[in-house]
Structures are given as structure tokens and as C-alpha cells.
N, C-alpha and C. Protein backbone atom coordinates (compact mmCIF):
# COMPACT_ATOMS: atom_id res chain seq x y z
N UNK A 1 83.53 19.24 64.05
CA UNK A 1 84.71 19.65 64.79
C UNK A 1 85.60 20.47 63.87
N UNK A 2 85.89 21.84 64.21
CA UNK A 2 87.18 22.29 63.52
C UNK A 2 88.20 21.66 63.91
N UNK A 3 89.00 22.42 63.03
CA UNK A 3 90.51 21.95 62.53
C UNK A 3 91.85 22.32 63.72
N UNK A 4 91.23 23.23 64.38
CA UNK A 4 92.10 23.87 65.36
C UNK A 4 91.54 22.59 66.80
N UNK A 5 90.38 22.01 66.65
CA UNK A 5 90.19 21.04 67.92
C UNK A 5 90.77 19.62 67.65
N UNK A 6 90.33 19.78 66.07
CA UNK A 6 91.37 18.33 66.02
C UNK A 6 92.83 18.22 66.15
N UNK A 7 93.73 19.55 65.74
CA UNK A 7 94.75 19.35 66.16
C UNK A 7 95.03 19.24 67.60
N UNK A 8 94.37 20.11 68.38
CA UNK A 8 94.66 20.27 69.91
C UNK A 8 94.77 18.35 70.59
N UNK A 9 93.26 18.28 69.61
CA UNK A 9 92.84 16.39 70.39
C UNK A 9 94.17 15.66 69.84
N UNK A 10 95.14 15.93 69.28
CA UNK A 10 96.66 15.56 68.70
C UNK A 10 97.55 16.01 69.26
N UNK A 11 97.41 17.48 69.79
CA UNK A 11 98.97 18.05 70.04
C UNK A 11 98.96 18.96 70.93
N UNK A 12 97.94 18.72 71.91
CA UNK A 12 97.78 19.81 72.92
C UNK A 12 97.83 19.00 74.24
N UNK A 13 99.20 18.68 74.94
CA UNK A 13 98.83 17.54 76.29
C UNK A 13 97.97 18.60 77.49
N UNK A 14 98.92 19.64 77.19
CA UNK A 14 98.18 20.39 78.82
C UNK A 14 98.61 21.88 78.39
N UNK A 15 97.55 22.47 78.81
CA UNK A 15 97.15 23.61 78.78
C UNK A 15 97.83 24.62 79.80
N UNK A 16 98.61 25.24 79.67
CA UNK A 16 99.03 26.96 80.40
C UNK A 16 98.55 27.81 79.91
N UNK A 17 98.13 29.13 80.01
CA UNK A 17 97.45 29.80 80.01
C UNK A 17 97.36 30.71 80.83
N UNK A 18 97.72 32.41 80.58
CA UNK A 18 97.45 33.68 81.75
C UNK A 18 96.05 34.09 80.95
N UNK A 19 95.78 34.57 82.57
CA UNK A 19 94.08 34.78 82.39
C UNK A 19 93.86 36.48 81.76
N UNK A 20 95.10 36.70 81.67
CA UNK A 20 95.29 38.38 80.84
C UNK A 20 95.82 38.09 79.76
N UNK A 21 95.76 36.97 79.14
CA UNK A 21 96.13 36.99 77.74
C UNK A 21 95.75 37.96 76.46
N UNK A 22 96.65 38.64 75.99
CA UNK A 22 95.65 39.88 74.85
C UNK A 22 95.81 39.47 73.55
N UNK A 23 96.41 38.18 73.38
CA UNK A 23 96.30 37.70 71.93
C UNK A 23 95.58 36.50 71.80
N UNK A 24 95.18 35.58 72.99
CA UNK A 24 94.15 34.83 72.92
C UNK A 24 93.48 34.63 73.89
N UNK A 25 92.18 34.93 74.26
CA UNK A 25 91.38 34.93 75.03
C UNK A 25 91.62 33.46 75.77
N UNK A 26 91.47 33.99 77.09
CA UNK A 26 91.02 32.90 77.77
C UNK A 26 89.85 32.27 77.86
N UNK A 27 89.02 32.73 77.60
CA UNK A 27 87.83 32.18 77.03
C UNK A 27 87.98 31.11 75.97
N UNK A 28 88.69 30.94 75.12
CA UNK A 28 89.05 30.10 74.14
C UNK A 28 89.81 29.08 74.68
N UNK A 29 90.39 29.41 75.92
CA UNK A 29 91.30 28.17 76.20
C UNK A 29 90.48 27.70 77.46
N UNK A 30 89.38 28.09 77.60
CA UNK A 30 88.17 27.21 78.74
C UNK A 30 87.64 26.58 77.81
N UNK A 31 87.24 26.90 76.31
CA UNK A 31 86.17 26.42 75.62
C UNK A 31 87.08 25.10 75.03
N UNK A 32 88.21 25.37 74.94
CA UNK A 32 88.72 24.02 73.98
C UNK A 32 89.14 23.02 75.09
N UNK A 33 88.91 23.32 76.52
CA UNK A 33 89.19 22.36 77.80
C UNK A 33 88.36 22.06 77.66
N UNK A 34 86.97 22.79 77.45
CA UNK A 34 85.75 21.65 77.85
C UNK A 34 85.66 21.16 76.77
N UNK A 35 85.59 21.44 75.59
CA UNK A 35 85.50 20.31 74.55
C UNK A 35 86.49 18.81 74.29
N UNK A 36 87.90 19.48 75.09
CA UNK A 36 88.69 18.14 74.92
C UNK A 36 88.31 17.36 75.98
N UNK A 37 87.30 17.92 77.59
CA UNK A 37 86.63 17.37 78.76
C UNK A 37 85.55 16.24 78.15
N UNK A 38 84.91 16.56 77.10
CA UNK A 38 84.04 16.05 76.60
C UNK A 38 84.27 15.00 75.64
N UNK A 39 85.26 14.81 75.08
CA UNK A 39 85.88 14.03 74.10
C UNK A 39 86.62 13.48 74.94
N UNK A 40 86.68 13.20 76.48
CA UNK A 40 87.70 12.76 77.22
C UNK A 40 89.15 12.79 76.38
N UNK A 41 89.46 13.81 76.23
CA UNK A 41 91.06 13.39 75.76
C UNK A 41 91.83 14.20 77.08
N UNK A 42 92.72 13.37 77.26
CA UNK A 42 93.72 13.83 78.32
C UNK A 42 94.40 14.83 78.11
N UNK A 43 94.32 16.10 79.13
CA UNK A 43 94.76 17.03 79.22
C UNK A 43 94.53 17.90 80.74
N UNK A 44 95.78 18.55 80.71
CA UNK A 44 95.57 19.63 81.83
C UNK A 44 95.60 20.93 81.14
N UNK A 45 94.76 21.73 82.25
CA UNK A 45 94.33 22.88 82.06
C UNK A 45 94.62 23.69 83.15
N UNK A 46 95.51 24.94 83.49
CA UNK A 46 96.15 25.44 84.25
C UNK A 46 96.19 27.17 83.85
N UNK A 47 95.43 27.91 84.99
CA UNK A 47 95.50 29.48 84.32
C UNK A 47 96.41 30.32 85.18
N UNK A 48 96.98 31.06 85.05
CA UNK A 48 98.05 32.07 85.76
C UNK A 48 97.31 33.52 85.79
N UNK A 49 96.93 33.37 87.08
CA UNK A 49 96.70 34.96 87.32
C UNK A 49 97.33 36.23 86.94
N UNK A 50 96.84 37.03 86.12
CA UNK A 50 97.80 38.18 85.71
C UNK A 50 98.64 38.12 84.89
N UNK A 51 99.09 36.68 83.91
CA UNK A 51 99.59 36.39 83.30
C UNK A 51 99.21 36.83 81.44
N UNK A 52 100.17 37.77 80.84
CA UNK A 52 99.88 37.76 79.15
C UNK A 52 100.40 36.59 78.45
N UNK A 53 100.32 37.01 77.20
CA UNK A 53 100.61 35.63 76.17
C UNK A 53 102.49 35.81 76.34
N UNK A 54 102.58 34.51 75.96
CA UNK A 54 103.87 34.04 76.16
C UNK A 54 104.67 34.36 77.50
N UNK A 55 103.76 34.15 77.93
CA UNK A 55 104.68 34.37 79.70
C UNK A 55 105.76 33.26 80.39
N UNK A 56 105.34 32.48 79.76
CA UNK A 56 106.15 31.34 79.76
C UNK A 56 107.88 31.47 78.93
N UNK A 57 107.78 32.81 78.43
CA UNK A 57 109.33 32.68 77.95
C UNK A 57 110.29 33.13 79.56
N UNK A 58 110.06 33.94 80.17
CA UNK A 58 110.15 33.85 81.60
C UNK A 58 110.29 32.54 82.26
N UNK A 59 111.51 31.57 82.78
CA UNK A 59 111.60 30.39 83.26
C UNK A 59 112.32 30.69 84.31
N UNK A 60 112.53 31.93 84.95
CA UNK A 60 113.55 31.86 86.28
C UNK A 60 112.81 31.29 87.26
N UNK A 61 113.63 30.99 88.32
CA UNK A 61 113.53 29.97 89.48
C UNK A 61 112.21 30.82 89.72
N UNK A 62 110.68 30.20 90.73
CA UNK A 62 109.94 30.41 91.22
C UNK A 62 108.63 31.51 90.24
N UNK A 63 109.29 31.56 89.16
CA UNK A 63 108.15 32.39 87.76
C UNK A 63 107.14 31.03 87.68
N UNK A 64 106.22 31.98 87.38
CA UNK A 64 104.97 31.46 86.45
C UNK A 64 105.50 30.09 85.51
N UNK A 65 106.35 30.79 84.57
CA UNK A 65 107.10 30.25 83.15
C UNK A 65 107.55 29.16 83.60
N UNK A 66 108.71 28.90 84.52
CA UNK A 66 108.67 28.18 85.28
C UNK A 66 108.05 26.71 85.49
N UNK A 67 107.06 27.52 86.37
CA UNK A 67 105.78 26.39 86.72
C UNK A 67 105.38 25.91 85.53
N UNK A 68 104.84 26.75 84.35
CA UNK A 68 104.33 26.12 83.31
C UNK A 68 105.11 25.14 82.42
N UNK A 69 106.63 25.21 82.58
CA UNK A 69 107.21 24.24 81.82
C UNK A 69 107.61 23.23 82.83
N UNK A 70 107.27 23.14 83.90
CA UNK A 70 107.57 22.03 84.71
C UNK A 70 106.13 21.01 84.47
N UNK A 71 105.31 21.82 84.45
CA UNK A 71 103.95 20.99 83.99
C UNK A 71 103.70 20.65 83.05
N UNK A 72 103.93 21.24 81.82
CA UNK A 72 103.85 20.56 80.40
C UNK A 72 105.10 19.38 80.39
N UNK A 73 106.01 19.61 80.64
CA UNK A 73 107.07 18.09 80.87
C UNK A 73 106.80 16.98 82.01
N UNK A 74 105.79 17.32 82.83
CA UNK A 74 105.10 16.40 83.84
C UNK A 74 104.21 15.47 83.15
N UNK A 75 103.71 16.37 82.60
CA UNK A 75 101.85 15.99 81.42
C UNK A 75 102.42 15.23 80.29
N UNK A 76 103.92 15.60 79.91
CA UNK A 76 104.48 14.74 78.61
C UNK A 76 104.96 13.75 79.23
N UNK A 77 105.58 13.34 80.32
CA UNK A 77 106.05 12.20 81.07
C UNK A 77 105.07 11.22 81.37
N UNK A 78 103.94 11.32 82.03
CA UNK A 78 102.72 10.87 82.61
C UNK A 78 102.25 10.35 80.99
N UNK A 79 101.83 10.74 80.20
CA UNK A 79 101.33 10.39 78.88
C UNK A 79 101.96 9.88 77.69
């Protein structure tokens, strides 16, 4: 296991993610879902259509950003 999965299996509750990301593939953030799928460690995994990296700094009413920080504080509540 790298070092980047063991931290995630530590510090990654749930996953956001735009599927137009140009600084990290989304591909990378399917591959480290299924590996944390496989290690059963709890997590959500959630992709935003049309979405680049850091889209989530965007939090106005009904954004993406939004949604994604309502879900990572759902996923930190629940866990």
C-alpha cells in the first residue's frame, strides 16, 4: 500500500470530486474508492459533472461547492 492510500484510509471520510478535474484525474479518485471499497473503510464517493479542481471554493446557495460541503459535514457527522 502507498503512502497516499494510507493516509486517505486516515483522512479521507468522503470523496467530492468534478469529473473535469485538470489537476487530478478522476481516474485516481475512482481508483482510491475502490481500493478504500476493498479495505472496507468508510467513505463516500461523489462526482460533479463538469466540475474542475477546487470547485468547491464556490459555496453559494444551490452550487456544486455547496452540495459538496454539505456532504463532507454529513459523512463527518455520521462517522
Amino acid at each position: 500500500m502507498g503512502p497516499l492510500i494510507a493516509l486517505a484510509m486516515v483522512a479521507l471520510p468522503g470523496g467530492v470530486h468534478g469529473d473535469a478535474d485538470s489537476t487530478v484525474p478522476v481516474g485516481k479518485a475512482r481508483r482510491l474508492a475502490a481500493v478504500l471499497d476493498e479495505r472496507r473503510v468508510p467513505h463516500e464517493m461523489h462526482l460533479y459533472a463538469g466540475a474542475d479542481h477546487v470547485f468547491d471554493a464556490n459555496r453559494s446557495p444551490g452550487s456544486a461547492g455547496q452540495d459538496a460541503w454539505a456532504r463532507t459535514v454529513a459523512f463527518l457527522r455520521a462517522h
